[in-house]
C-alpha atoms as a PDB file:
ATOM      1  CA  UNK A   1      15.654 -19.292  65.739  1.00  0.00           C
ATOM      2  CA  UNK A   2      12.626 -17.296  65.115  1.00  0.00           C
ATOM      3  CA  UNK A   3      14.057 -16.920  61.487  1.00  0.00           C
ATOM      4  CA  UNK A   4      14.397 -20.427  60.803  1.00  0.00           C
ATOM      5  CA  UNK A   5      10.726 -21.192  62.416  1.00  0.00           C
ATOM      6  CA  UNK A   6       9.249 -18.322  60.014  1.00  0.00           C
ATOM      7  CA  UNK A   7      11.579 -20.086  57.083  1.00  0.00           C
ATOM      8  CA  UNK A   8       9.847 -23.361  58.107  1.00  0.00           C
ATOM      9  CA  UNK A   9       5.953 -22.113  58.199  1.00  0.00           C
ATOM     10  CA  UNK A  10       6.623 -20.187  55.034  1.00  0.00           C
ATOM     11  CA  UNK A  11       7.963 -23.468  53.184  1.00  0.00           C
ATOM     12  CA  UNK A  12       5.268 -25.680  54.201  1.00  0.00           C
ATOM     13  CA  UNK A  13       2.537 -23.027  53.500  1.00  0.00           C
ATOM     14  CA  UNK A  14       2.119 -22.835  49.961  1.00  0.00           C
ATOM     15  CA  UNK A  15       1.913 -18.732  48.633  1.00  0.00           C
ATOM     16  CA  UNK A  16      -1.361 -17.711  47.827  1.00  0.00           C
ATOM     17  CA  UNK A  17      -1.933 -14.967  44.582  1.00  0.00           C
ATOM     18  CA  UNK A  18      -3.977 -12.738  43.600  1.00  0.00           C
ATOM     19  CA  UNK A  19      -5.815 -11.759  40.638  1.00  0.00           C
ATOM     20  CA  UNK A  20      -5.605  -7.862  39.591  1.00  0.00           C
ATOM     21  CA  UNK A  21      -7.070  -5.993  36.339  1.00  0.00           C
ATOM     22  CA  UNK A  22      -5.485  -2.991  35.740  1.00  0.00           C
ATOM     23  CA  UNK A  23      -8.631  -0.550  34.418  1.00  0.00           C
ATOM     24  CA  UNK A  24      -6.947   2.471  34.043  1.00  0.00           C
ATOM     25  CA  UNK A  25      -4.342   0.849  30.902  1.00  0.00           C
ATOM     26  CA  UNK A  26      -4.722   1.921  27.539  1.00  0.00           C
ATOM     27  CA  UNK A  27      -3.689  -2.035  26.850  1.00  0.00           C
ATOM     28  CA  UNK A  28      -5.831  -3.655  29.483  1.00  0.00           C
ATOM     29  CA  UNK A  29      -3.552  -6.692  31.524  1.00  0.00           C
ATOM     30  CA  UNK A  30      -4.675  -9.023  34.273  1.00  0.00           C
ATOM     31  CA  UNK A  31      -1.699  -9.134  36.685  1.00  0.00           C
ATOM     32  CA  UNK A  32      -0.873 -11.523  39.388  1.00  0.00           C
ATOM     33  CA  UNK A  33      -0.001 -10.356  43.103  1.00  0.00           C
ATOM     34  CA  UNK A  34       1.832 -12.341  45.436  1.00  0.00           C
ATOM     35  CA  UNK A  35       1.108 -12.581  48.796  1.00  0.00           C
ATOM     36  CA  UNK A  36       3.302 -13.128  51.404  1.00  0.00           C
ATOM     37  CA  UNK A  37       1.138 -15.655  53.496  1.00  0.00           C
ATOM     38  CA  UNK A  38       3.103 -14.866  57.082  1.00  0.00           C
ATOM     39  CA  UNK A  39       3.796 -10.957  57.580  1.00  0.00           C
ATOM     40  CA  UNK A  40       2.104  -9.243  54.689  1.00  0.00           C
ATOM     41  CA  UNK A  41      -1.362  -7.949  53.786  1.00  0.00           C
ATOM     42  CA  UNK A  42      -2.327  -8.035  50.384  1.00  0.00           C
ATOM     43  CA  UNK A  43      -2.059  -4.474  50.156  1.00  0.00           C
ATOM     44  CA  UNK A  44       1.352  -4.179  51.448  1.00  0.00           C
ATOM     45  CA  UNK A  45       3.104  -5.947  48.430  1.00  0.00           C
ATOM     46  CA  UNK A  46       4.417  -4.582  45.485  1.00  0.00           C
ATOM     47  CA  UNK A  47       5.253  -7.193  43.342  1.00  0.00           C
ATOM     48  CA  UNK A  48       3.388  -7.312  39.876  1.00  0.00           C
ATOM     49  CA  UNK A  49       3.686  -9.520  37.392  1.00  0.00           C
ATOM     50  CA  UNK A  50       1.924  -9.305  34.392  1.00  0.00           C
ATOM     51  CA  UNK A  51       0.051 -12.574  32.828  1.00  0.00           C
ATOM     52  CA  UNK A  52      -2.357 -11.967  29.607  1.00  0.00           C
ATOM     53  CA  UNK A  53      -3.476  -8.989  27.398  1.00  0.00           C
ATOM     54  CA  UNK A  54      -7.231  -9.194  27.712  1.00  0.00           C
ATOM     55  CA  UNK A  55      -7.340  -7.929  23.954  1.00  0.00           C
ATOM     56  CA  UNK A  56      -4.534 -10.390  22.190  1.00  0.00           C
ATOM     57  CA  UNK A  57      -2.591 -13.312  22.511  1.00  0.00           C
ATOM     58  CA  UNK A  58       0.782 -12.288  23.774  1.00  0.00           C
ATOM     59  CA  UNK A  59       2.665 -15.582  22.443  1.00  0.00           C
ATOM     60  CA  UNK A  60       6.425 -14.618  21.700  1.00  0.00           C
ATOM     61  CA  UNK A  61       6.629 -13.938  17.640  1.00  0.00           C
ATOM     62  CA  UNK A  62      10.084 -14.605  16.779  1.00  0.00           C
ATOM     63  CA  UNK A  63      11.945 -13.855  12.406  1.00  0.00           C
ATOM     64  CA  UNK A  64      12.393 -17.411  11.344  1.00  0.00           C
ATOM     65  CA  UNK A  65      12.640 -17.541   7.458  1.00  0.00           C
ATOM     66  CA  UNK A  66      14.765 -15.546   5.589  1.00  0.00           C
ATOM     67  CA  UNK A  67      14.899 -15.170   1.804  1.00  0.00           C
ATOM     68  CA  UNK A  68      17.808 -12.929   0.663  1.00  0.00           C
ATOM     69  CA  UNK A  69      20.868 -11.479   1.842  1.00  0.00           C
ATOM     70  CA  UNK A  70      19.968 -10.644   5.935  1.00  0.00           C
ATOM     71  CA  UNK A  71      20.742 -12.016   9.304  1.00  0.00           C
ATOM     72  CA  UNK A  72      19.511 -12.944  12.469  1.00  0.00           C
ATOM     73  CA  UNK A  73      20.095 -13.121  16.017  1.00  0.00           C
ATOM     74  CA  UNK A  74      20.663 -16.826  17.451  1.00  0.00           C
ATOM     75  CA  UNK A  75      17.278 -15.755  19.542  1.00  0.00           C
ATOM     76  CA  UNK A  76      15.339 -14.579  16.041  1.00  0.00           C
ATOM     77  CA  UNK A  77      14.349 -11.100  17.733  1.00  0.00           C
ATOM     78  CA  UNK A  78      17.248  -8.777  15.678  1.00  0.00           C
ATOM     79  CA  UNK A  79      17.170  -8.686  11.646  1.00  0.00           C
ATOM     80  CA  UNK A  80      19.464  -6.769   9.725  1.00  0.00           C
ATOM     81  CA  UNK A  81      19.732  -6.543   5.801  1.00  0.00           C
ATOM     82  CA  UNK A  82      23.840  -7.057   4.969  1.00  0.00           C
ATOM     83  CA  UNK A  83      23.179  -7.248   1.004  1.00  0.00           C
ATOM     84  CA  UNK A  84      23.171  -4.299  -1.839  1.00  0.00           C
ATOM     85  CA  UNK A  85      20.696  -1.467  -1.928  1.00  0.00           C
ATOM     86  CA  UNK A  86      17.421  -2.594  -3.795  1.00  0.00           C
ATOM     87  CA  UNK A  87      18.344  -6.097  -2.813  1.00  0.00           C
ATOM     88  CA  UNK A  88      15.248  -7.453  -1.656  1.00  0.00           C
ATOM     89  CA  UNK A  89      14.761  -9.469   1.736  1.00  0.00           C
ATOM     90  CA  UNK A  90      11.289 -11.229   2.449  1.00  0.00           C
ATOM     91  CA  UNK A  91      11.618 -12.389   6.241  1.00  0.00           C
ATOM     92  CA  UNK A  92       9.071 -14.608   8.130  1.00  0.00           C
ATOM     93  CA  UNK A  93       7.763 -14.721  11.327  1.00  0.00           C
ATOM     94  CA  UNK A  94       7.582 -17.836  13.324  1.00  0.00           C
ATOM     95  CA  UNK A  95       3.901 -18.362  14.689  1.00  0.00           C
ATOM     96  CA  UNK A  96       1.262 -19.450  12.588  1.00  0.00           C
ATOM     97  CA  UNK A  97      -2.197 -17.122  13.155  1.00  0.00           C
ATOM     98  CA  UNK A  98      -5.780 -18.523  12.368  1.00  0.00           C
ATOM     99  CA  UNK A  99      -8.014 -17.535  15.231  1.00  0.00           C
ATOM    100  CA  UNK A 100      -8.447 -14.711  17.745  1.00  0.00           C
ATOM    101  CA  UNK A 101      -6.185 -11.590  17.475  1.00  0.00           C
ATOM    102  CA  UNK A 102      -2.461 -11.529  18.147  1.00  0.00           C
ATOM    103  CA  UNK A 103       0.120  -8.198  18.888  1.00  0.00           C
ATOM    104  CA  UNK A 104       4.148  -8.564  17.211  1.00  0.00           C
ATOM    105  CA  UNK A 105       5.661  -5.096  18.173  1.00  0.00           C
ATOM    106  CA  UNK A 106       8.524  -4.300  16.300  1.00  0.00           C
ATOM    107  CA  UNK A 107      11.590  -1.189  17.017  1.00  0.00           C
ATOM    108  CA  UNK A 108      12.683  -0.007  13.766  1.00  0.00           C
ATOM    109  CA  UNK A 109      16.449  -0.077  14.685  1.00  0.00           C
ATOM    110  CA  UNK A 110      17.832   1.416  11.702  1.00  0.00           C
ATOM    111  CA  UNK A 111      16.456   2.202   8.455  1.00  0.00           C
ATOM    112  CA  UNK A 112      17.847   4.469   5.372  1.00  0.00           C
ATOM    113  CA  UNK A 113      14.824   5.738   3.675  1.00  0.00           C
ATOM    114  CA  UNK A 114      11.020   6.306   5.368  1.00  0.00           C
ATOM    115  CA  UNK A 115       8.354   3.723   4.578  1.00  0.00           C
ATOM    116  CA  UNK A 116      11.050   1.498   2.989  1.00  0.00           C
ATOM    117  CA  UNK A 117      10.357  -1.331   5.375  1.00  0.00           C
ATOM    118  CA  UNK A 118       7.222  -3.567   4.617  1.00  0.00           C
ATOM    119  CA  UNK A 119       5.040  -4.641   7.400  1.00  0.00           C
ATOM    120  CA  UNK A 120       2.317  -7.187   6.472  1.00  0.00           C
ATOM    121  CA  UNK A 121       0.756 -10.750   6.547  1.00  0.00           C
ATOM    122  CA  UNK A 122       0.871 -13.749   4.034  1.00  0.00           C
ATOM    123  CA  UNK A 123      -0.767 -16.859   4.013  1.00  0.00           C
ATOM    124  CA  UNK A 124       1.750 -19.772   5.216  1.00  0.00           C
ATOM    125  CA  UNK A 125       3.168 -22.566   3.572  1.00  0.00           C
ATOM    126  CA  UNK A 126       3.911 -20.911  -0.106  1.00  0.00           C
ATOM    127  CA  UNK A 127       6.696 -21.611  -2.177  1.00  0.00           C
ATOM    128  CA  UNK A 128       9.245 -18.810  -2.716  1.00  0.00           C
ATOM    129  CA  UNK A 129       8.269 -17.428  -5.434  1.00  0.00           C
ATOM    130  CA  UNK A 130       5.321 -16.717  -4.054  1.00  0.00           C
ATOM    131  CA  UNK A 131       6.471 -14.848  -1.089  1.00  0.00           C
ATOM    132  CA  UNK A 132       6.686 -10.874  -1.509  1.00  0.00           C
ATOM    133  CA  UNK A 133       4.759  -7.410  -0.561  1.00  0.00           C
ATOM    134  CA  UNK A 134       3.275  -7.670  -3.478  1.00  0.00           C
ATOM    135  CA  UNK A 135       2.044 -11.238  -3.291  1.00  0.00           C
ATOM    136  CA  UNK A 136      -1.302 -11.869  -4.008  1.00  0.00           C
ATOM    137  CA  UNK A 137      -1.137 -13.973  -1.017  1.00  0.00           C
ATOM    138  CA  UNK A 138      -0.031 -10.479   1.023  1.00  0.00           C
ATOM    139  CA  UNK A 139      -1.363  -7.711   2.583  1.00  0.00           C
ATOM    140  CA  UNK A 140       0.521  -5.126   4.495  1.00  0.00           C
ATOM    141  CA  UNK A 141       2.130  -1.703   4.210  1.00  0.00           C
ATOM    142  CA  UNK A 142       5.459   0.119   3.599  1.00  0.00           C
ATOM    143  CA  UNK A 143       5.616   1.929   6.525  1.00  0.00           C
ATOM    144  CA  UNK A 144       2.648   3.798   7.253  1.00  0.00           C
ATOM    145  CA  UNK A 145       2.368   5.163   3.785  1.00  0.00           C
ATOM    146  CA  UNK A 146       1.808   2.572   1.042  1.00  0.00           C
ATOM    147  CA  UNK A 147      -0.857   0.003   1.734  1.00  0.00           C
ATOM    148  CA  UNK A 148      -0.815  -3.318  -1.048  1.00  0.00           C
ATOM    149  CA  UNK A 149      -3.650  -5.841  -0.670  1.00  0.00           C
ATOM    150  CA  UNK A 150      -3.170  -8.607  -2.400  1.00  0.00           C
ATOM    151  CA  UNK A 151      -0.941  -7.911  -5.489  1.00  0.00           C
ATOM    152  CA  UNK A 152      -3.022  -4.350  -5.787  1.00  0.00           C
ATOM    153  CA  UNK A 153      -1.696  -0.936  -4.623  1.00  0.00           C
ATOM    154  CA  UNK A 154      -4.734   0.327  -1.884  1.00  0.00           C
ATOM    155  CA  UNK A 155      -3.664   3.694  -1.036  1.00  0.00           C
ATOM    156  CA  UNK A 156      -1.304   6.383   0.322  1.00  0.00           C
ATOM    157  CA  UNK A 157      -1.145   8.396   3.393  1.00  0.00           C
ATOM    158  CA  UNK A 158       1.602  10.781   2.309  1.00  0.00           C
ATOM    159  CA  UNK A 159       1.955  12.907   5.538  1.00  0.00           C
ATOM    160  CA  UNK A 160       5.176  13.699   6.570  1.00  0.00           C
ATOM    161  CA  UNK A 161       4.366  13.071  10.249  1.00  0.00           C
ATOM    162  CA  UNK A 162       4.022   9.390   9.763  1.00  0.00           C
ATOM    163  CA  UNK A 163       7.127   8.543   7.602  1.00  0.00           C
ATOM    164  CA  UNK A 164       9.536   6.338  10.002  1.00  0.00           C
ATOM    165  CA  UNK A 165      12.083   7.003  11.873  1.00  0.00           C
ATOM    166  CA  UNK A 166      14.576   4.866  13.236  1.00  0.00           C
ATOM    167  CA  UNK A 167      13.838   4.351  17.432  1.00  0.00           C
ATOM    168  CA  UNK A 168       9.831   4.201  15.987  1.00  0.00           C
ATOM    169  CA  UNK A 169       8.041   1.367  17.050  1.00  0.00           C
ATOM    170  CA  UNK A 170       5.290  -0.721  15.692  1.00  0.00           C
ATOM    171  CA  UNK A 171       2.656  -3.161  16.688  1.00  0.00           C
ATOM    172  CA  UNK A 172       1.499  -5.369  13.844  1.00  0.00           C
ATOM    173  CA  UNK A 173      -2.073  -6.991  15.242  1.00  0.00           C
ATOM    174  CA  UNK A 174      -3.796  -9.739  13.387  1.00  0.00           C
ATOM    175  CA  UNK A 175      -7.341 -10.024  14.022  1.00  0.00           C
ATOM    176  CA  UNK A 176      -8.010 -13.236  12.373  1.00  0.00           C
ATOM    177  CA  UNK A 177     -11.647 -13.440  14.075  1.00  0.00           C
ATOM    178  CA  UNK A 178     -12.804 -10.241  12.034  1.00  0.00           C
ATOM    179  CA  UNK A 179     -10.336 -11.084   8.793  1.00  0.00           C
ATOM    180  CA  UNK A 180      -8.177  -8.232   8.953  1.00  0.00           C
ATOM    181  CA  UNK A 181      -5.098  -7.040  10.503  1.00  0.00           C
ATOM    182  CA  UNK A 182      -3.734  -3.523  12.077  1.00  0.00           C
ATOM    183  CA  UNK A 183      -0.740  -1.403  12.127  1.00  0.00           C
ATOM    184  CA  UNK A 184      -0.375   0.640  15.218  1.00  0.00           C
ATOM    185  CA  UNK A 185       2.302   3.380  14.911  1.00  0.00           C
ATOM    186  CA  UNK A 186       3.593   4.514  18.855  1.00  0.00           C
ATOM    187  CA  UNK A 187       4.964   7.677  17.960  1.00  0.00           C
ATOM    188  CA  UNK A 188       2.121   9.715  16.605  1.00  0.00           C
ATOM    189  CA  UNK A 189      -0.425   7.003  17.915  1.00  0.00           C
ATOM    190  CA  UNK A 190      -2.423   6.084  14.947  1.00  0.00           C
ATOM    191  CA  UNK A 191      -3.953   2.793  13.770  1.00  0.00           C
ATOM    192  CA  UNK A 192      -4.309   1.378  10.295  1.00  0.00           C
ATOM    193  CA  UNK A 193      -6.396  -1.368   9.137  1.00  0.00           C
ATOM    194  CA  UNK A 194      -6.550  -3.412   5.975  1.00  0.00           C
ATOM    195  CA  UNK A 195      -9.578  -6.473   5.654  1.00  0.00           C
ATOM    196  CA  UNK A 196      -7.965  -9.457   4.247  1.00  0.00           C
ATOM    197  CA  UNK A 197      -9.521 -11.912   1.598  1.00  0.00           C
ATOM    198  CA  UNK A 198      -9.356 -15.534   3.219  1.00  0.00           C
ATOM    199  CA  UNK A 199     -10.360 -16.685  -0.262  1.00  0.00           C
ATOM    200  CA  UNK A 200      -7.314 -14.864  -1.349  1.00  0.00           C
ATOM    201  CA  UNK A 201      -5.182 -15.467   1.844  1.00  0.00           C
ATOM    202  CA  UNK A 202      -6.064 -18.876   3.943  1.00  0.00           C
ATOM    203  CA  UNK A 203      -5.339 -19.199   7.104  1.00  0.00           C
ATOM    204  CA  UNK A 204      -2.886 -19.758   8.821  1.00  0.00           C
ATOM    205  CA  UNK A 205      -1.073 -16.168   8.442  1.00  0.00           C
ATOM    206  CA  UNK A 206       1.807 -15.568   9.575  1.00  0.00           C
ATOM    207  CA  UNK A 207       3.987 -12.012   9.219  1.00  0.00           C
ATOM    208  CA  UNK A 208       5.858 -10.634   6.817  1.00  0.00           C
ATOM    209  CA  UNK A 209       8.433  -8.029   6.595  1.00  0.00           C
ATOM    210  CA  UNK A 210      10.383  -6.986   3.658  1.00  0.00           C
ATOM    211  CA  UNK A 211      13.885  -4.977   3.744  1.00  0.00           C
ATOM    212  CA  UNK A 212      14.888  -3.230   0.595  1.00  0.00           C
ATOM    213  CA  UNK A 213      18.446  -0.967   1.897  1.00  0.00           C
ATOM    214  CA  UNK A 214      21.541  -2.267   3.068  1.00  0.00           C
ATOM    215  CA  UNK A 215      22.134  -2.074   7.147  1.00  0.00           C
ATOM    216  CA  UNK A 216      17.861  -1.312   7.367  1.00  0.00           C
ATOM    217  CA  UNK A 217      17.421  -3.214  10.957  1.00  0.00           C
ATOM    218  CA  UNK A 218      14.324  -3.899  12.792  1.00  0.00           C
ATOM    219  CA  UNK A 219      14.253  -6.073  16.259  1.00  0.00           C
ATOM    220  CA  UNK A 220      11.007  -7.554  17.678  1.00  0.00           C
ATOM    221  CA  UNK A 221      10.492  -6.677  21.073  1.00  0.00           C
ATOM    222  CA  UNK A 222       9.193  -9.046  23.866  1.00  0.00           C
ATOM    223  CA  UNK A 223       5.921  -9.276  24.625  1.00  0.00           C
END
């Protein structure tokens, strides 16, 4: 009986939360704690649940165009090439980007040859033959090693330290607000930037990744 009265104060007293910021977080998140409004302190909880990156949008970035020989998932988080070595594959994300700064982290599942994946951002809402890494719509690297902006080859960081590896993952960040957009490499945690030319590259962006090898596989991880 004393259950069933706890049951019946709990159900008509609605939970009350808490706001927590984690400090100490190399990726700084505002968390919510639930409190248990009959029995429990605050402090005596250990539920956490986290809500927003204070840095970027976390909205869910899912592969939604495909141009070539690859598949997806039914949920749009796993690509895989299936075609011929040297049989290009331009692949599109889902979300449109055009203000503030937004994180797609990618797991390089598979992949036959270092740098041969292409991690980048084009301008939305081009015909096909205007899609590619080395669009002058584009901007993005192969890898970590070969940057192309625009149509024009920017630059190599030949280092044999930062050639992928399957298992490596990737955060792609697009900081519309400052026209540019990152590359954040987990493994030997190091950060690339390349500005883009709006004149060059309207908004809305949206990302673009580019398979070259048969079975090369990348899946985007959640957010």
């Amino acid at each position: 009986m004393e259950q069933l009265k706890e049951l019946q104060l709990e159900m008509a007293s609605p939970s009350s939360f808490k706001l927590c910021e984690d400090k100490y977080s190399v990726i700084p998140l505002i968390t919510i704690k639930q409190i248990n409004s009959i029995n429990k302190k605050p402090e005596e909880s250990n539920e956490f649940f986290p809500v927003k990156n204070l840095t970027a949008s976390s909205s869910q970035d899912r592969f939604w165009r495909v141009l070539g020989t690859a598949e997806l998932d039914k949920e749009g988080f796993l690509a895989k090439h299936i075609g011929g070595n040297w049989d290009f594959v331009c692949i599109l994300g889902q979300q449109l980007y055009s203000q503030g700064q937004h994180v797609v982290r990618f797991k390089i599942e598979q992949i036959q040859y270092p740098d041969s994946i292409y991690f980048g951002c084009i301008s939305s809402q081009l015909t096909d033959d205007l899609i590619g890494s080395r669009s002058p719509f584009a901007v993005g690297w192969f890898g970590t090693k070969d940057l192309y902006q625009h149509g024009v080859y920017s630059g190599d960081c030949n280092s044999q330290d930062r050639k992928l590896k399957s298992n490596d993952i990737l955060c792609l960040i697009f900081d519309c607000d400052n026209r540019q957009i990152k590359l954040f490499h987990e493994r030997i945690n190091k950060t690339y930037e390349a500005p883009v030319n709006i004149d060059k590259s309207p908004f809305p962006w949206q990302f673009l990744m580019v398979f070259y090898y048969n079975n090369d596989c990348v899946r985007i991880l959640s957010n």
